[in-house]
N, C-alpha and C. Protein backbone atom coordinates (compact mmCIF):
# COMPACT_ATOMS: atom_id res chain seq x y z
N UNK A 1 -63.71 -22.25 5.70
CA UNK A 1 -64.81 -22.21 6.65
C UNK A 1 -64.57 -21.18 7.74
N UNK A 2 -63.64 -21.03 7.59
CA UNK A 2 -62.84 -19.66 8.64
C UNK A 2 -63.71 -18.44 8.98
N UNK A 3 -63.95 -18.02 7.58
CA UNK A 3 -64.45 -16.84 7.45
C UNK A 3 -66.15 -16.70 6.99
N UNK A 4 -66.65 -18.14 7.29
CA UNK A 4 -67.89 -18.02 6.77
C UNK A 4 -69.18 -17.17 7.82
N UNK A 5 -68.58 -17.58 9.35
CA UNK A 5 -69.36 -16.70 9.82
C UNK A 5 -69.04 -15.37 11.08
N UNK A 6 -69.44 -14.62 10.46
CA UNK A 6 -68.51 -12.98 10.34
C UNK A 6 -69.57 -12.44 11.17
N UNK A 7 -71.00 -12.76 11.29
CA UNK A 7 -71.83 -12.04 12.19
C UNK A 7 -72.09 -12.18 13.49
N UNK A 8 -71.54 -13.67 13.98
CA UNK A 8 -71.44 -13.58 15.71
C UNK A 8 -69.88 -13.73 16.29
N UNK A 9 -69.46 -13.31 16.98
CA UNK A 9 -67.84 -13.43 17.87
C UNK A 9 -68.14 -15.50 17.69
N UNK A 10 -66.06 -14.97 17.89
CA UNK A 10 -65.50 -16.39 17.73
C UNK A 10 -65.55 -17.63 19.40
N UNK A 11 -65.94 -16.18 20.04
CA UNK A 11 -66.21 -16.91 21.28
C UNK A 11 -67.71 -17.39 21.40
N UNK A 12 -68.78 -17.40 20.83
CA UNK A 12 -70.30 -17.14 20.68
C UNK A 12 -70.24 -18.31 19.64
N UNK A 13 -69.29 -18.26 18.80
CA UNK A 13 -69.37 -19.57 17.43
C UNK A 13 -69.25 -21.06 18.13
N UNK A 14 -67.73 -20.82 19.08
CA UNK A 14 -67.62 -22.08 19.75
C UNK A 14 -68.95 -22.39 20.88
N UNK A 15 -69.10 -21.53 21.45
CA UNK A 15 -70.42 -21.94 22.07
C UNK A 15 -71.21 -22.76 22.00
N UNK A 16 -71.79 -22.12 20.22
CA UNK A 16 -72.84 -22.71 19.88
C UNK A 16 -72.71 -23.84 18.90
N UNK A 17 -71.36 -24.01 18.35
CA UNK A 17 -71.03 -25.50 18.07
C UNK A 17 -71.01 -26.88 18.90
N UNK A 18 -70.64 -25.99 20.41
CA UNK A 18 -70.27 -27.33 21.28
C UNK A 18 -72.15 -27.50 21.82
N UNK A 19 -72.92 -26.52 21.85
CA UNK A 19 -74.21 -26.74 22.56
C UNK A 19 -74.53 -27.93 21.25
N UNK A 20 -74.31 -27.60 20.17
CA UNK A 20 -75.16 -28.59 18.99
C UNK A 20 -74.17 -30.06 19.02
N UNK A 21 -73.15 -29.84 19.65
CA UNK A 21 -72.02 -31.20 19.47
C UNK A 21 -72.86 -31.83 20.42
N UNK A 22 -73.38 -31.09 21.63
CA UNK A 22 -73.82 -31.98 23.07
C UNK A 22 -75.23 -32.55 22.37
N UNK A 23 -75.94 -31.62 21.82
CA UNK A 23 -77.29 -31.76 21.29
C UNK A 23 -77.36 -33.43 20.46
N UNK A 24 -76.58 -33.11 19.81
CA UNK A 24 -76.58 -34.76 18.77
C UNK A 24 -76.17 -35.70 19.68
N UNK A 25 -74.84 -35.91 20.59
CA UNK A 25 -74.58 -36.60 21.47
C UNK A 25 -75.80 -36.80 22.45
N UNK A 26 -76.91 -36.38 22.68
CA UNK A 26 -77.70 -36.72 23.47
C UNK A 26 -78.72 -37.23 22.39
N UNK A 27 -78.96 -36.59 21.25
CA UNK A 27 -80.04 -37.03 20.23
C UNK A 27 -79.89 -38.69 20.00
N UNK A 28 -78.41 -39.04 19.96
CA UNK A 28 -78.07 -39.99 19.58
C UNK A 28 -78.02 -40.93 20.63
N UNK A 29 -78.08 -40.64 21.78
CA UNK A 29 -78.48 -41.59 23.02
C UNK A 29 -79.67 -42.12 23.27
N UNK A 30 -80.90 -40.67 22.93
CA UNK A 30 -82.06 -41.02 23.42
C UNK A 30 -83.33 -41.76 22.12
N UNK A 31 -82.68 -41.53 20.78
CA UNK A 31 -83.63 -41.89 19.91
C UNK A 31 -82.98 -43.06 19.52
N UNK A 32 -83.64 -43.25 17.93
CA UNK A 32 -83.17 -44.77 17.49
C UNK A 32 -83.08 -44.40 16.08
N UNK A 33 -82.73 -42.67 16.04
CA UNK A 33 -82.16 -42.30 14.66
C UNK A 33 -80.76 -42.18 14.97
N UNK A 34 -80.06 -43.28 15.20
CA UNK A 34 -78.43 -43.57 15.21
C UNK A 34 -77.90 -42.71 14.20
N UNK A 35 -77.73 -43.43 12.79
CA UNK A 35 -77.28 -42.74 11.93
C UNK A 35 -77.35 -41.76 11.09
N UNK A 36 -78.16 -40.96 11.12
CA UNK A 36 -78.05 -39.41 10.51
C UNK A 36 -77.73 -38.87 11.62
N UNK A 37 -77.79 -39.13 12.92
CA UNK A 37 -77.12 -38.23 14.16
C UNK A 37 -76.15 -38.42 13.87
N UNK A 38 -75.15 -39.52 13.72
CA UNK A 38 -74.14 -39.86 13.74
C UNK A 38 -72.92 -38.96 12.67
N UNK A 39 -73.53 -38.73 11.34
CA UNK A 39 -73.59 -37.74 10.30
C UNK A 39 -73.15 -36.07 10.99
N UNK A 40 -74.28 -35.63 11.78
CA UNK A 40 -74.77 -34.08 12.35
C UNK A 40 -73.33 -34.28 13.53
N UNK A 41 -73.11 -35.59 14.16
CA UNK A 41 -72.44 -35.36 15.28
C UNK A 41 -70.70 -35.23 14.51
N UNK A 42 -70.12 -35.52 13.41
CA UNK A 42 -69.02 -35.75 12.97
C UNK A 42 -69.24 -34.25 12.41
N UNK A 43 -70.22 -33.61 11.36
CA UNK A 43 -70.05 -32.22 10.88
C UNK A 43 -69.97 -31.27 12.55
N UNK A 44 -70.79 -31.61 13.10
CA UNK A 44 -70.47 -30.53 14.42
C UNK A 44 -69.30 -30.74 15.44
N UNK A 45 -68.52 -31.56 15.45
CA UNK A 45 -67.09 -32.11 15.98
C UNK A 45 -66.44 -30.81 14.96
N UNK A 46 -66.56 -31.22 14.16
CA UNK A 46 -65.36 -30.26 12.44
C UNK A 46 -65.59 -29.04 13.29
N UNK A 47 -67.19 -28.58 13.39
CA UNK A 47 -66.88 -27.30 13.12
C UNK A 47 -66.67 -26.73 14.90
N UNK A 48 -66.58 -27.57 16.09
CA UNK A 48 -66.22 -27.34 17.20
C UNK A 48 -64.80 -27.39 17.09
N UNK A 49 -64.07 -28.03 16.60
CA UNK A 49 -62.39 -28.02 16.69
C UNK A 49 -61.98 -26.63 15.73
N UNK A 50 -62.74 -25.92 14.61
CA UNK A 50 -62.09 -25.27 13.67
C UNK A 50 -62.97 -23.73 14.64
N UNK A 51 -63.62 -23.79 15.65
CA UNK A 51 -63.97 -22.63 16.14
C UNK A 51 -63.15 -22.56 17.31
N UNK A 52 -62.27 -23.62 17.80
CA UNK A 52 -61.44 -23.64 19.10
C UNK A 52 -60.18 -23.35 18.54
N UNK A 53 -59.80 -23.85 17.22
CA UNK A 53 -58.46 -23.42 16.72
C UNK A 53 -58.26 -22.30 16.27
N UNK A 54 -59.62 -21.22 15.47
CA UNK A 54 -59.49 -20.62 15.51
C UNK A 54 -59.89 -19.40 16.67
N UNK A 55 -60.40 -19.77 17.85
CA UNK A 55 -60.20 -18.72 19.18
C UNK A 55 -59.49 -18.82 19.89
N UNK A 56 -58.25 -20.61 19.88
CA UNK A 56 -57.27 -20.27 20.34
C UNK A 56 -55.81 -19.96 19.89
N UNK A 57 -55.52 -20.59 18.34
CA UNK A 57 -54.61 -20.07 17.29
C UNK A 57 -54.43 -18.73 16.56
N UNK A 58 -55.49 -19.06 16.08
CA UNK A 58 -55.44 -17.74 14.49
C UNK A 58 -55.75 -16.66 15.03
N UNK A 59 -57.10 -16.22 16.16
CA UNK A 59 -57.08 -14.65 16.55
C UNK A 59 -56.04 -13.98 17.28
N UNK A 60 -55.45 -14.97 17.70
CA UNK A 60 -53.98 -14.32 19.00
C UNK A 60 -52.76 -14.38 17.42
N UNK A 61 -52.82 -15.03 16.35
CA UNK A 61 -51.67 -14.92 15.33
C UNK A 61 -51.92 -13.70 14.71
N UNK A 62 -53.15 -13.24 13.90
CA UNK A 62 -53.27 -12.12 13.09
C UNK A 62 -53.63 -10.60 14.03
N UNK A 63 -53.57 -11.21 15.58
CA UNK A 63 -52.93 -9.79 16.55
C UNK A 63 -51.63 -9.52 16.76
N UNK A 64 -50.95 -10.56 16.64
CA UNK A 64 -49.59 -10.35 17.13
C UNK A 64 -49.11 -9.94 15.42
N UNK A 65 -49.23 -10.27 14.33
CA UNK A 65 -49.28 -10.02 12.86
C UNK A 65 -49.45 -8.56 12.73
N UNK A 66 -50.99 -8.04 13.65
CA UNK A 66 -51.11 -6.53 13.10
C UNK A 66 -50.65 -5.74 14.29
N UNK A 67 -49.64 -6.44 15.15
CA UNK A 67 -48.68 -5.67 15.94
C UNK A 67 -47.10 -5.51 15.10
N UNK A 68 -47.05 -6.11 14.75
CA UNK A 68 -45.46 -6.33 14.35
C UNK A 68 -45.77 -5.80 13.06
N UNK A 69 -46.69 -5.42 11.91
CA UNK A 69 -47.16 -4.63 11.00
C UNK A 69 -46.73 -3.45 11.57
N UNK A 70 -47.30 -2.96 12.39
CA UNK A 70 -47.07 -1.19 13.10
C UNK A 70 -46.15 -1.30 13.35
N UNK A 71 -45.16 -2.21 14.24
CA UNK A 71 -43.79 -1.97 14.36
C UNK A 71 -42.39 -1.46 13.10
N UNK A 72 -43.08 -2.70 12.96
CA UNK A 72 -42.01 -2.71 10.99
C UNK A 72 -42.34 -1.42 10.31
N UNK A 73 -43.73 -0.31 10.24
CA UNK A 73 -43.88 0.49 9.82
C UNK A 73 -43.22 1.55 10.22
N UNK A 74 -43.24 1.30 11.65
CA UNK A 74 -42.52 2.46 12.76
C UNK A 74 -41.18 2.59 12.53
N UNK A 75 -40.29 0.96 12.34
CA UNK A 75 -39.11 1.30 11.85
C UNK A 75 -39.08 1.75 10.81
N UNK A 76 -39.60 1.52 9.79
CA UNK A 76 -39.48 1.95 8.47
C UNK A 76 -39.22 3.78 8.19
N UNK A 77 -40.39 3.84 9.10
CA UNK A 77 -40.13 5.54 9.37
C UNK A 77 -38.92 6.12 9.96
N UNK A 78 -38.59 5.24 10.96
CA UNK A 78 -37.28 5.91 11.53
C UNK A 78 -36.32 6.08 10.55
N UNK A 79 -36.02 5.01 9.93
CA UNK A 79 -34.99 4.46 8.86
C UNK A 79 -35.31 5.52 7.75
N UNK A 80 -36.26 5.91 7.32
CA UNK A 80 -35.76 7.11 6.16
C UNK A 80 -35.76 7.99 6.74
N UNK A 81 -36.24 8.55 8.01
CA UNK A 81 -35.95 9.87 8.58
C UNK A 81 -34.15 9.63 9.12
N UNK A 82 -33.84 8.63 9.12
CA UNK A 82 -32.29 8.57 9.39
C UNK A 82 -31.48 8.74 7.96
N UNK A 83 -32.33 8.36 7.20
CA UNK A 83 -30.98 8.52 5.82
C UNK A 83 -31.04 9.56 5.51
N UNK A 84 -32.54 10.46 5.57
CA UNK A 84 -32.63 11.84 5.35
C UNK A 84 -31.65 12.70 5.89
N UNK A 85 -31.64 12.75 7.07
CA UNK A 85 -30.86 12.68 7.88
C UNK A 85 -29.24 12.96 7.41
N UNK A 86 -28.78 11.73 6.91
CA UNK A 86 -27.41 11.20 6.43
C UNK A 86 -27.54 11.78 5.54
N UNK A 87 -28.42 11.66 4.63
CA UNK A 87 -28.09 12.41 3.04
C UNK A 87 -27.62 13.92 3.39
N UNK A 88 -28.39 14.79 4.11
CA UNK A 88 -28.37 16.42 4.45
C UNK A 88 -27.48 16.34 4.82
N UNK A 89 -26.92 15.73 6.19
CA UNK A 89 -25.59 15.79 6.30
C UNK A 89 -24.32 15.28 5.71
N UNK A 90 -24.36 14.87 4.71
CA UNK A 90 -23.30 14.30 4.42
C UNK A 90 -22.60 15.50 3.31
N UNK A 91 -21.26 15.90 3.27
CA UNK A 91 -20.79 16.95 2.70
C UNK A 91 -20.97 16.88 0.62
N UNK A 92 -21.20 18.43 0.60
CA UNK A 92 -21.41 18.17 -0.49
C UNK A 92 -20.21 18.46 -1.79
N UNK A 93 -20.31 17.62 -2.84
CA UNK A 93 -18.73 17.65 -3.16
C UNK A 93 -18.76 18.75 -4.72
């Protein structure tokens, strides 16, 4: 469900999960359709906790992920420009 919606920000998703979490929580106060609110209010809980976990877990993990990607690349580069390095210099027999 992570990735199902890709066309508004993850900050804009939780938003509008918690406006529809409040929405049923009030639907369900003021009418006397208890139970299919009750239904709408448990699917919109799901998808308010999985838009908070993912704006406060997973987007700060797969930044710090495609930081340490560039790093590891950066060493990587150093590291054969160092053996290059070693190889040229090393005497030839």
């Amino acid at each position: 469900m992570l990735s199902r919606y890709k066309e508004i920000s993850p900050n804009h998703q939780f938003y509008l999960f918690t406006l529809g979490l409040v929405l049923c929580l009030l639907a369900m106060v003021l009418t006397d359709m208890w139970l299919p609110i009750v239904a709408g209010t448990y699917i919109m809980t799901g998808l308010v906790v999985e838009a908070w976990v993912r704006l406060v877990h997973i987007l700060p993990l797969q930044d710090d992920m495609a930081r340490i990607q560039q790093e590891l690349t950066r060493l990587n580069e150093q590291l054969d420009k160092l053996q290059e390095v070693e190889q040229s210099s090393a005497p030839h027999s």
